[in-house]
C-alpha atoms as a PDB file:
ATOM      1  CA  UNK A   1       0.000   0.000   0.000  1.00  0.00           C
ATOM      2  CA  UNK A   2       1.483   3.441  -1.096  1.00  0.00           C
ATOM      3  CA  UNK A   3       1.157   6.895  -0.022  1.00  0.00           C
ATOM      4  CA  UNK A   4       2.889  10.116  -0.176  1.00  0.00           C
ATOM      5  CA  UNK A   5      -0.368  11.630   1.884  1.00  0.00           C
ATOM      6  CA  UNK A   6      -1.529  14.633   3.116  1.00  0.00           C
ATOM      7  CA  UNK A   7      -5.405  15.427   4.761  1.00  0.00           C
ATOM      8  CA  UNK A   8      -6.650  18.550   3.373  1.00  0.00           C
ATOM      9  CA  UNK A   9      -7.187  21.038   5.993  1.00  0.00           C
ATOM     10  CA  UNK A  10      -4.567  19.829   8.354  1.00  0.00           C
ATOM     11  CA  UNK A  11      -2.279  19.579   6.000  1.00  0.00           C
ATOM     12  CA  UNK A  12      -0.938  16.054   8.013  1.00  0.00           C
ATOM     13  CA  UNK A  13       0.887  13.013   6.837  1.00  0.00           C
ATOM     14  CA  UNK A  14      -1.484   9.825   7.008  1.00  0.00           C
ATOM     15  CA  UNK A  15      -1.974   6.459   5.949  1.00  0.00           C
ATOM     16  CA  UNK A  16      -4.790   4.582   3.916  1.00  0.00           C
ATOM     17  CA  UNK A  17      -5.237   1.136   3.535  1.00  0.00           C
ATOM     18  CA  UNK A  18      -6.727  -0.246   0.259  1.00  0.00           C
ATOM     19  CA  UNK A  19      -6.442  -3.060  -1.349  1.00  0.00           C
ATOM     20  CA  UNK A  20      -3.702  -3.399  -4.137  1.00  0.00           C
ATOM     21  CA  UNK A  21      -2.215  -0.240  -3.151  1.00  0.00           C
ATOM     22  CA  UNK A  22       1.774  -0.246  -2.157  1.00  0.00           C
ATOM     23  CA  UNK A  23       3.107   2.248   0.674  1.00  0.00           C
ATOM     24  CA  UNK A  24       4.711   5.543   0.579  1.00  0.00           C
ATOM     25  CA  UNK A  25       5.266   8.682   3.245  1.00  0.00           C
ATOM     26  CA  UNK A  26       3.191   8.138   5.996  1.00  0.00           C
ATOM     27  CA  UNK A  27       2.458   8.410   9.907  1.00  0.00           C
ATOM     28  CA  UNK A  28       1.158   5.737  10.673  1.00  0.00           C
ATOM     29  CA  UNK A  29       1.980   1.876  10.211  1.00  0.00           C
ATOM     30  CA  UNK A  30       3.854   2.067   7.432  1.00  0.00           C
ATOM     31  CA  UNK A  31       5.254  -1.753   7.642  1.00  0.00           C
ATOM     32  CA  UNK A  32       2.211  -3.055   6.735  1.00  0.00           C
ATOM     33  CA  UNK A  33       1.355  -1.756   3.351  1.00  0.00           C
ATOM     34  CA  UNK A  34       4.147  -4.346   1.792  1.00  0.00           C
ATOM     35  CA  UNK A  35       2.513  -7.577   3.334  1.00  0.00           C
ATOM     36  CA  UNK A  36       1.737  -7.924  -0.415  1.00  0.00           C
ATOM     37  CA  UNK A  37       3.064  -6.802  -3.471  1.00  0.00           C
ATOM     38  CA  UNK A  38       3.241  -7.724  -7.114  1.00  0.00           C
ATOM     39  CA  UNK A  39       7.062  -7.845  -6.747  1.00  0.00           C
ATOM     40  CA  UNK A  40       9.050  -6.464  -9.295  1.00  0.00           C
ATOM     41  CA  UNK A  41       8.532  -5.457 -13.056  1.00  0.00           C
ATOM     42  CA  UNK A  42       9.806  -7.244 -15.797  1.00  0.00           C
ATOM     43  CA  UNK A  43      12.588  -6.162 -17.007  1.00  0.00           C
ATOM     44  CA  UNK A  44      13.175  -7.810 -19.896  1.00  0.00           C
ATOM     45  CA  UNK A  45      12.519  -5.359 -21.902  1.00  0.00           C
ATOM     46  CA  UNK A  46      11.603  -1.576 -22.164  1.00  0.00           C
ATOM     47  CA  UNK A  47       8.445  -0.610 -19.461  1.00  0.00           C
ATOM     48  CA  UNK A  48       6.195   1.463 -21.395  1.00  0.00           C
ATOM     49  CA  UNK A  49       4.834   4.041 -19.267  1.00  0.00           C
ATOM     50  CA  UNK A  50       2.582   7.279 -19.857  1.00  0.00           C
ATOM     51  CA  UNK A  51       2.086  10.688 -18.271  1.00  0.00           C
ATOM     52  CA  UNK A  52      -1.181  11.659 -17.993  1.00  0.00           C
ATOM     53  CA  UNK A  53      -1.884  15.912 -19.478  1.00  0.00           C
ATOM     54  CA  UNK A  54      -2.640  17.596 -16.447  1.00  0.00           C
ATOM     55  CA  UNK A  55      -4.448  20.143 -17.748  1.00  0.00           C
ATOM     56  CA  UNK A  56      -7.319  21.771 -15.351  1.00  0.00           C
ATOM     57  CA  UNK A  57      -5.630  20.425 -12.612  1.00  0.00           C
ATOM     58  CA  UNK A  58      -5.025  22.713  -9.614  1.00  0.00           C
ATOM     59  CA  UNK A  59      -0.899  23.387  -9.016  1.00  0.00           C
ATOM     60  CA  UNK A  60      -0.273  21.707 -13.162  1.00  0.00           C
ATOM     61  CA  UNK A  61       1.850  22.998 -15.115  1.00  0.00           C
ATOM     62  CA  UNK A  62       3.082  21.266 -18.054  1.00  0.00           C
ATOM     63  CA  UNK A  63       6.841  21.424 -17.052  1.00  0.00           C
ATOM     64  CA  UNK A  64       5.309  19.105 -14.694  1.00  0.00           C
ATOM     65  CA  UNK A  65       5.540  16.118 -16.669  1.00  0.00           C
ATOM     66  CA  UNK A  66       9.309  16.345 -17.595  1.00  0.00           C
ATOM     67  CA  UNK A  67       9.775  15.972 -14.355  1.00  0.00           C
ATOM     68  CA  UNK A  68       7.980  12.832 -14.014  1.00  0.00           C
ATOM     69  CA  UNK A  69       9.944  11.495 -16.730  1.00  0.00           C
ATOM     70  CA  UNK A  70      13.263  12.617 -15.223  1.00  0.00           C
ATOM     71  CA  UNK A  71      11.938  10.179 -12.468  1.00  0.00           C
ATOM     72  CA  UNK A  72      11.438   7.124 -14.717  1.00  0.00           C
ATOM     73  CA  UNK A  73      14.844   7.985 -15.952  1.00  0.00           C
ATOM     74  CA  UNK A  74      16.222   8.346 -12.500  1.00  0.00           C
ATOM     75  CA  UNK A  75      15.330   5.060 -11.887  1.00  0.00           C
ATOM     76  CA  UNK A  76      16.807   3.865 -14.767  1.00  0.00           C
ATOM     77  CA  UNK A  77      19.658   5.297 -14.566  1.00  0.00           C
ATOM     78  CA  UNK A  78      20.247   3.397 -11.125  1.00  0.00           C
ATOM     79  CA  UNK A  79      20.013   0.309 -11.856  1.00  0.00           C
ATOM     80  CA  UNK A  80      22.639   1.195 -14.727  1.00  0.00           C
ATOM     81  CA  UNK A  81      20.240   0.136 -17.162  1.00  0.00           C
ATOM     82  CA  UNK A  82      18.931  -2.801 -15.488  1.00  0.00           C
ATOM     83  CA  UNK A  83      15.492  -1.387 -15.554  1.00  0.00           C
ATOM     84  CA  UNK A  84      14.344   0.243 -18.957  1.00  0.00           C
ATOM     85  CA  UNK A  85      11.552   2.838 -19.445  1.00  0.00           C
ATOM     86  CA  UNK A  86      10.157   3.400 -22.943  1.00  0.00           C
ATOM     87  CA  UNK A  87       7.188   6.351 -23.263  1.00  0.00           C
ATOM     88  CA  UNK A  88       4.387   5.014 -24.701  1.00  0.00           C
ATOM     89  CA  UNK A  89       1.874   6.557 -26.820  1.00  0.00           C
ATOM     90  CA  UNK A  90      -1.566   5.952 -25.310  1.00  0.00           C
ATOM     91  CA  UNK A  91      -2.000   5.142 -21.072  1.00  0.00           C
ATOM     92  CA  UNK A  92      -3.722   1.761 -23.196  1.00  0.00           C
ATOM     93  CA  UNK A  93      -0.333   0.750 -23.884  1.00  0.00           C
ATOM     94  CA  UNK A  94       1.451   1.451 -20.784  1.00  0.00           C
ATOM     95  CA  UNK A  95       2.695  -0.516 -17.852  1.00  0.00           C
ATOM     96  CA  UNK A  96       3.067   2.289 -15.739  1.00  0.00           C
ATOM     97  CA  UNK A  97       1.389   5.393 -15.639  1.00  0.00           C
ATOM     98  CA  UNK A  98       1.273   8.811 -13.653  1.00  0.00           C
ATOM     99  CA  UNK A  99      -2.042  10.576 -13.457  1.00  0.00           C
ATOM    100  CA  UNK A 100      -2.219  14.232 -11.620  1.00  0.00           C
ATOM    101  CA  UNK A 101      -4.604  14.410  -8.687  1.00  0.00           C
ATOM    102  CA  UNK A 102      -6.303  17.624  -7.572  1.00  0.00           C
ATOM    103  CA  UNK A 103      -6.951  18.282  -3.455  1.00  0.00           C
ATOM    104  CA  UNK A 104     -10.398  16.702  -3.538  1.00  0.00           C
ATOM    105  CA  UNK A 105      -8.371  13.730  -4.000  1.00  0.00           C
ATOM    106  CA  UNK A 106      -7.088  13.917  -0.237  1.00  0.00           C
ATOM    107  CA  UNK A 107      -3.636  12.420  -1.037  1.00  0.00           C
ATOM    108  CA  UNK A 108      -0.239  13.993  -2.180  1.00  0.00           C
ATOM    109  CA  UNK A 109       0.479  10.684  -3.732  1.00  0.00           C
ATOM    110  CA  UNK A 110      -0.843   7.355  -4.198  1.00  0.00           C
ATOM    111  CA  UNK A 111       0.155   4.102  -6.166  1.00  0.00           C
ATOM    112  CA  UNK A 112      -1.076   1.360  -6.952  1.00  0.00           C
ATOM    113  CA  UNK A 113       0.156  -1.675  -7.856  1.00  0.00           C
ATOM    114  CA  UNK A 114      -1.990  -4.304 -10.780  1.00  0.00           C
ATOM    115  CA  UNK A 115      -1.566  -6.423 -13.121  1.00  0.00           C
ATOM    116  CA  UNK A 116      -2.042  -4.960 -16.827  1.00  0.00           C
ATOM    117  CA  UNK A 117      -1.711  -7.792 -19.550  1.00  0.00           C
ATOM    118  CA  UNK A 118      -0.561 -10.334 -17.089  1.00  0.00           C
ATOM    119  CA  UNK A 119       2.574  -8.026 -16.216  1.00  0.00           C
ATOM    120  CA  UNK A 120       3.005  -6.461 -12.639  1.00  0.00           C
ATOM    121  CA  UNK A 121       1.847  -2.860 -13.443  1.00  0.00           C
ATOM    122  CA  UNK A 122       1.105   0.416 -11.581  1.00  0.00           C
ATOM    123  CA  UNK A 123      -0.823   3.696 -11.480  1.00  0.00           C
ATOM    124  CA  UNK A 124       0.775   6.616  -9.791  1.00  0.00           C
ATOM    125  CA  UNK A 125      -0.816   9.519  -8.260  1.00  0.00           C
ATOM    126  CA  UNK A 126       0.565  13.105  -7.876  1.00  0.00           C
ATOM    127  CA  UNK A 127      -1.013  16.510  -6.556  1.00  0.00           C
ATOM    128  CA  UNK A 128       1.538  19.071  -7.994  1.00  0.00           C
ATOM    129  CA  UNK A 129      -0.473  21.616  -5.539  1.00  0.00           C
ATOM    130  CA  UNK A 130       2.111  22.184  -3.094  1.00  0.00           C
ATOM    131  CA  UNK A 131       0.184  24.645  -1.816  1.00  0.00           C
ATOM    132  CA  UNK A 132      -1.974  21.551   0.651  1.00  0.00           C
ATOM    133  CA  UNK A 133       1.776  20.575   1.727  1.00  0.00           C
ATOM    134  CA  UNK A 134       1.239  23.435   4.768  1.00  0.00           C
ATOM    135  CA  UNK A 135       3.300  25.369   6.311  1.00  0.00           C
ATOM    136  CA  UNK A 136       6.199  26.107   6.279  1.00  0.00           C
ATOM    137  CA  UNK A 137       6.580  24.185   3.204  1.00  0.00           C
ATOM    138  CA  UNK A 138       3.898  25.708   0.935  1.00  0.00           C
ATOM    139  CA  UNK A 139       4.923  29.323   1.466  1.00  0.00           C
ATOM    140  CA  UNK A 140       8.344  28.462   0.886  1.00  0.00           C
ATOM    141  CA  UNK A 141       7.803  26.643  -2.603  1.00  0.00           C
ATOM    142  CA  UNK A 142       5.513  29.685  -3.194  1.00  0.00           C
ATOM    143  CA  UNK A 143       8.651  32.301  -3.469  1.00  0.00           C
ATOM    144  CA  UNK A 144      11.482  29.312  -4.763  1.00  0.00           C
ATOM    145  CA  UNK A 145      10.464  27.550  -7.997  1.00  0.00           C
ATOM    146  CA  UNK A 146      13.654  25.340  -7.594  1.00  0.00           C
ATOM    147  CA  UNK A 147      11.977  23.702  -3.904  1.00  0.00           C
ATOM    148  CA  UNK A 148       8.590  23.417  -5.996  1.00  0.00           C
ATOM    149  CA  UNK A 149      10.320  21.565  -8.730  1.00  0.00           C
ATOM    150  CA  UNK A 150      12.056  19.559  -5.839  1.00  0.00           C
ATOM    151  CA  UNK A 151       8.769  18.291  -4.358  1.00  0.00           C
ATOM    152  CA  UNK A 152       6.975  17.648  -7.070  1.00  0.00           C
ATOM    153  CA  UNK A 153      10.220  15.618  -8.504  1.00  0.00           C
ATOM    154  CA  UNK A 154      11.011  13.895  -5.545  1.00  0.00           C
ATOM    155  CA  UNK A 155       6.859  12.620  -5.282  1.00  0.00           C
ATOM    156  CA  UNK A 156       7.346  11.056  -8.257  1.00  0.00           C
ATOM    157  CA  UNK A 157      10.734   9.253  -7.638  1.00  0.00           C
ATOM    158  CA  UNK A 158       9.142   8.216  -4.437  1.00  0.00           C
ATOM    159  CA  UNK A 159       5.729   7.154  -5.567  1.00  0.00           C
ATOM    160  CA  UNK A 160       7.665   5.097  -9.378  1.00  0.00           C
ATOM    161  CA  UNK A 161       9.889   3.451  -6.607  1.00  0.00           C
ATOM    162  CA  UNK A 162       7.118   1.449  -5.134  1.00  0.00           C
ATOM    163  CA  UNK A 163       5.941   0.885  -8.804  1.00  0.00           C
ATOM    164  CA  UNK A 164       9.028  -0.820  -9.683  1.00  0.00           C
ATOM    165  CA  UNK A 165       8.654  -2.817  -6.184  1.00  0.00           C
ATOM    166  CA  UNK A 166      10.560  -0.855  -3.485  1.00  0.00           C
ATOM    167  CA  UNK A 167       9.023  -1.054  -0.070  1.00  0.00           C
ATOM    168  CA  UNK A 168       9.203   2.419   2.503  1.00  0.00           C
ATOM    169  CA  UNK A 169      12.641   2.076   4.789  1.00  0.00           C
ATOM    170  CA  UNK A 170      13.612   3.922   8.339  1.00  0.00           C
ATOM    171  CA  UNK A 171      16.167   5.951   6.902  1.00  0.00           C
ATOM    172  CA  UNK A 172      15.691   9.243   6.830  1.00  0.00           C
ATOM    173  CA  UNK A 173      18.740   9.687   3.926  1.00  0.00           C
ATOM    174  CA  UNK A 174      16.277   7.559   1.742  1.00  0.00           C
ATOM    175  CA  UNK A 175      14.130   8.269  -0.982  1.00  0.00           C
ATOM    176  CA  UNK A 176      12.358   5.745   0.208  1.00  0.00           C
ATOM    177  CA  UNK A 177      11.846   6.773   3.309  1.00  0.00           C
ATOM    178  CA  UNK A 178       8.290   6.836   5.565  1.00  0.00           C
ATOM    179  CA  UNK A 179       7.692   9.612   7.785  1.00  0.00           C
ATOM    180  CA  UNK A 180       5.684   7.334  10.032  1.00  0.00           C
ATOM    181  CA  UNK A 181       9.224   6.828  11.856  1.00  0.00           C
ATOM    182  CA  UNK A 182       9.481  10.853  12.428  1.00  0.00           C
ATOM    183  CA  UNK A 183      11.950  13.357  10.473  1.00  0.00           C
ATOM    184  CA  UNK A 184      11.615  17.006   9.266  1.00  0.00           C
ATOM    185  CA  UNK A 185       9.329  17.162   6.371  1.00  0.00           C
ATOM    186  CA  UNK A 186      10.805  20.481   5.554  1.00  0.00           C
ATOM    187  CA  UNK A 187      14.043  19.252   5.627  1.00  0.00           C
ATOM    188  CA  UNK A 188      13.662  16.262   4.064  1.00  0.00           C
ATOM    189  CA  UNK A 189      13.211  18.208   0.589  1.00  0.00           C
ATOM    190  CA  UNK A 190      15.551  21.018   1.347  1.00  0.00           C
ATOM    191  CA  UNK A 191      18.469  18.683   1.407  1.00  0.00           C
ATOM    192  CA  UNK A 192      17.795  18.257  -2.546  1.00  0.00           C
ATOM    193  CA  UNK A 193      17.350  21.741  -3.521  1.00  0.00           C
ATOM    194  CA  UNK A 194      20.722  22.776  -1.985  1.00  0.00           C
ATOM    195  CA  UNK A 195      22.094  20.483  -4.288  1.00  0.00           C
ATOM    196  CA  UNK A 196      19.890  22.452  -7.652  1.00  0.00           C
ATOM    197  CA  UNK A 197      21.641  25.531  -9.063  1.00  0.00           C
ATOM    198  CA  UNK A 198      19.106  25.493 -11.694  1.00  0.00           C
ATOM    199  CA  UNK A 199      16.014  22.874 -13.378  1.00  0.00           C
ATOM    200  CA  UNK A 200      18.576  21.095 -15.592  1.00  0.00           C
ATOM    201  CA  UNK A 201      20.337  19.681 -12.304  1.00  0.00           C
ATOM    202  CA  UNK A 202      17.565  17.735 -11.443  1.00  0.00           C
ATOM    203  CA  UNK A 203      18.009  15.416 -14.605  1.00  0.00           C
ATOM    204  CA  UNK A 204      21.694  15.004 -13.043  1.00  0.00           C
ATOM    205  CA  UNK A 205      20.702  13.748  -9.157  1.00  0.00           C
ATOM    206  CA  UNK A 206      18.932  11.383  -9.072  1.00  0.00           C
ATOM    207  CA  UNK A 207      17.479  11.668  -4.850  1.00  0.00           C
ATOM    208  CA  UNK A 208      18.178   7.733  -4.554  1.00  0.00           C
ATOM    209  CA  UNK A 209      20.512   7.518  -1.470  1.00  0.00           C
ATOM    210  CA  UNK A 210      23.104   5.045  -1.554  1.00  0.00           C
ATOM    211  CA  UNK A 211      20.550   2.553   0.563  1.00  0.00           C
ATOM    212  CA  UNK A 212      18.213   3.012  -2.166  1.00  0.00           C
ATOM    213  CA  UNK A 213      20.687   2.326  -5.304  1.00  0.00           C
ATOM    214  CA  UNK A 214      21.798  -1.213  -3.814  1.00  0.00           C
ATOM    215  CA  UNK A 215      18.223  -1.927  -2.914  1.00  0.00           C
ATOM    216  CA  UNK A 216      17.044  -1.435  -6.297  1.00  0.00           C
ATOM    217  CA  UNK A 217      19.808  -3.132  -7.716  1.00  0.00           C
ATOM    218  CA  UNK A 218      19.362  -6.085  -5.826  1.00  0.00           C
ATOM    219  CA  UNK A 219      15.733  -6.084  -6.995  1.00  0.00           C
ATOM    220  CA  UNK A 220      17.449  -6.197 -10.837  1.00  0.00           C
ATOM    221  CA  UNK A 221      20.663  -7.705 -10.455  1.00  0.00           C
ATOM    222  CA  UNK A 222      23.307  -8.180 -13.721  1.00  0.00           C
ATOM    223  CA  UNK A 223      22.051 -10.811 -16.380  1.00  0.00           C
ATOM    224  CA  UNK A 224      18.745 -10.959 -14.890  1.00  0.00           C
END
């Protein structure tokens, strides 16, 4: 079970529990939303995925997607190749896709896991308005584009890493990471924009922590 959530109003990390649905940032229980999971894609050739158009959305923009696939990429990129990601034309033809929620949803992000065509598959969720994050985090990204840009990139790394099977971890240096073992919020995505002089950096770090990169290798090991 995943999720990157946040209740409307109080602006406060939480967890849901649905069926099908893999874990992300959250307060509470996070171990048990990997009791099951579809385990890992296959990688033996090229995942299609597909970015949804945002468009009407509250908090879209259309740079928005770029970023998502800089995640796919990141990911890709990580397990040096291992795991391939191919942009398909239509969501029909995709393995993996990434939809953009508004606030009615009630969840920052949100995937979850199925099978599509007899292949483990996912749908991720993302609310690009950082404006629900609260304070101080929503004023912040209000005045610095770059810590927007940050959040919204980082959801998506977060919310495609359960999608290609990684489970939430205790360690705050993690991408990975659940907030339902505590940790600055705010500080959490600062840490990345201090390393962004401008957009294009974001294509070159990835946010996978060292814990993350053998993790994800392990799950698509050489010759596999």
């Amino acid at each position: 079970m995943s999720n990157f959530l946040i209740r409307m109003g109080a602006a406060a990390f939480i967890s849901v529990a649905c069926a099908a649905v893999l874990g992300a940032f959250s307060l509470q229980e996070p171990e048990q939303f990997f009791r099951t999971n579809l385990g890992v894609l296959d990688s033996s050739e090229p995942v299609p995925y597909f970015i949804d158009d945002g468009s009407g959305v509250a908090g879209y923009r259309p740079s928005d997607r770029e970023l998502a696939r800089m995640a796919f990429e990141a990911w890709s990129r990580e397990t040096e190749g291992r795991l391939r990601f191919t942009e398909a034309k239509t969501k029909a033809d995709a393995l993996v896709s990434v939809q953009w929620a508004d606030a009615e949803s009630g969840s920052f992000g949100v995937t979850h896991r199925l099978e599509i065509g007899g292949k483990p598959g996912a749908v991720v969720f993302v609310m690009p308005d950082v404006r629900q994050l609260g304070q101080p985090l929503s004023s912040r990204a209000g005045t610095d584009s770059l810590l927007r840009e940050t959040i919204v990139y980082l959801t998506c790394v977060h919310e495609i890493g359960h999608a290609v099977g990684m489970p939430h971890t205790r360690n705050f240096a993690d991408i990975m990471y659940s907030f339902g073992y505590g940790g600055d919020i705010a500080d959490y995505f600062a840490r990345y924009r201090t390393r962004l002089s401008s957009r294009e950096d974001i294509s070159r770090h990835s946010g996978l922590s060292p814990g993350d990169v053998e993790f994800v290798q392990s799950l698509y090991p050489k010759g596999n």
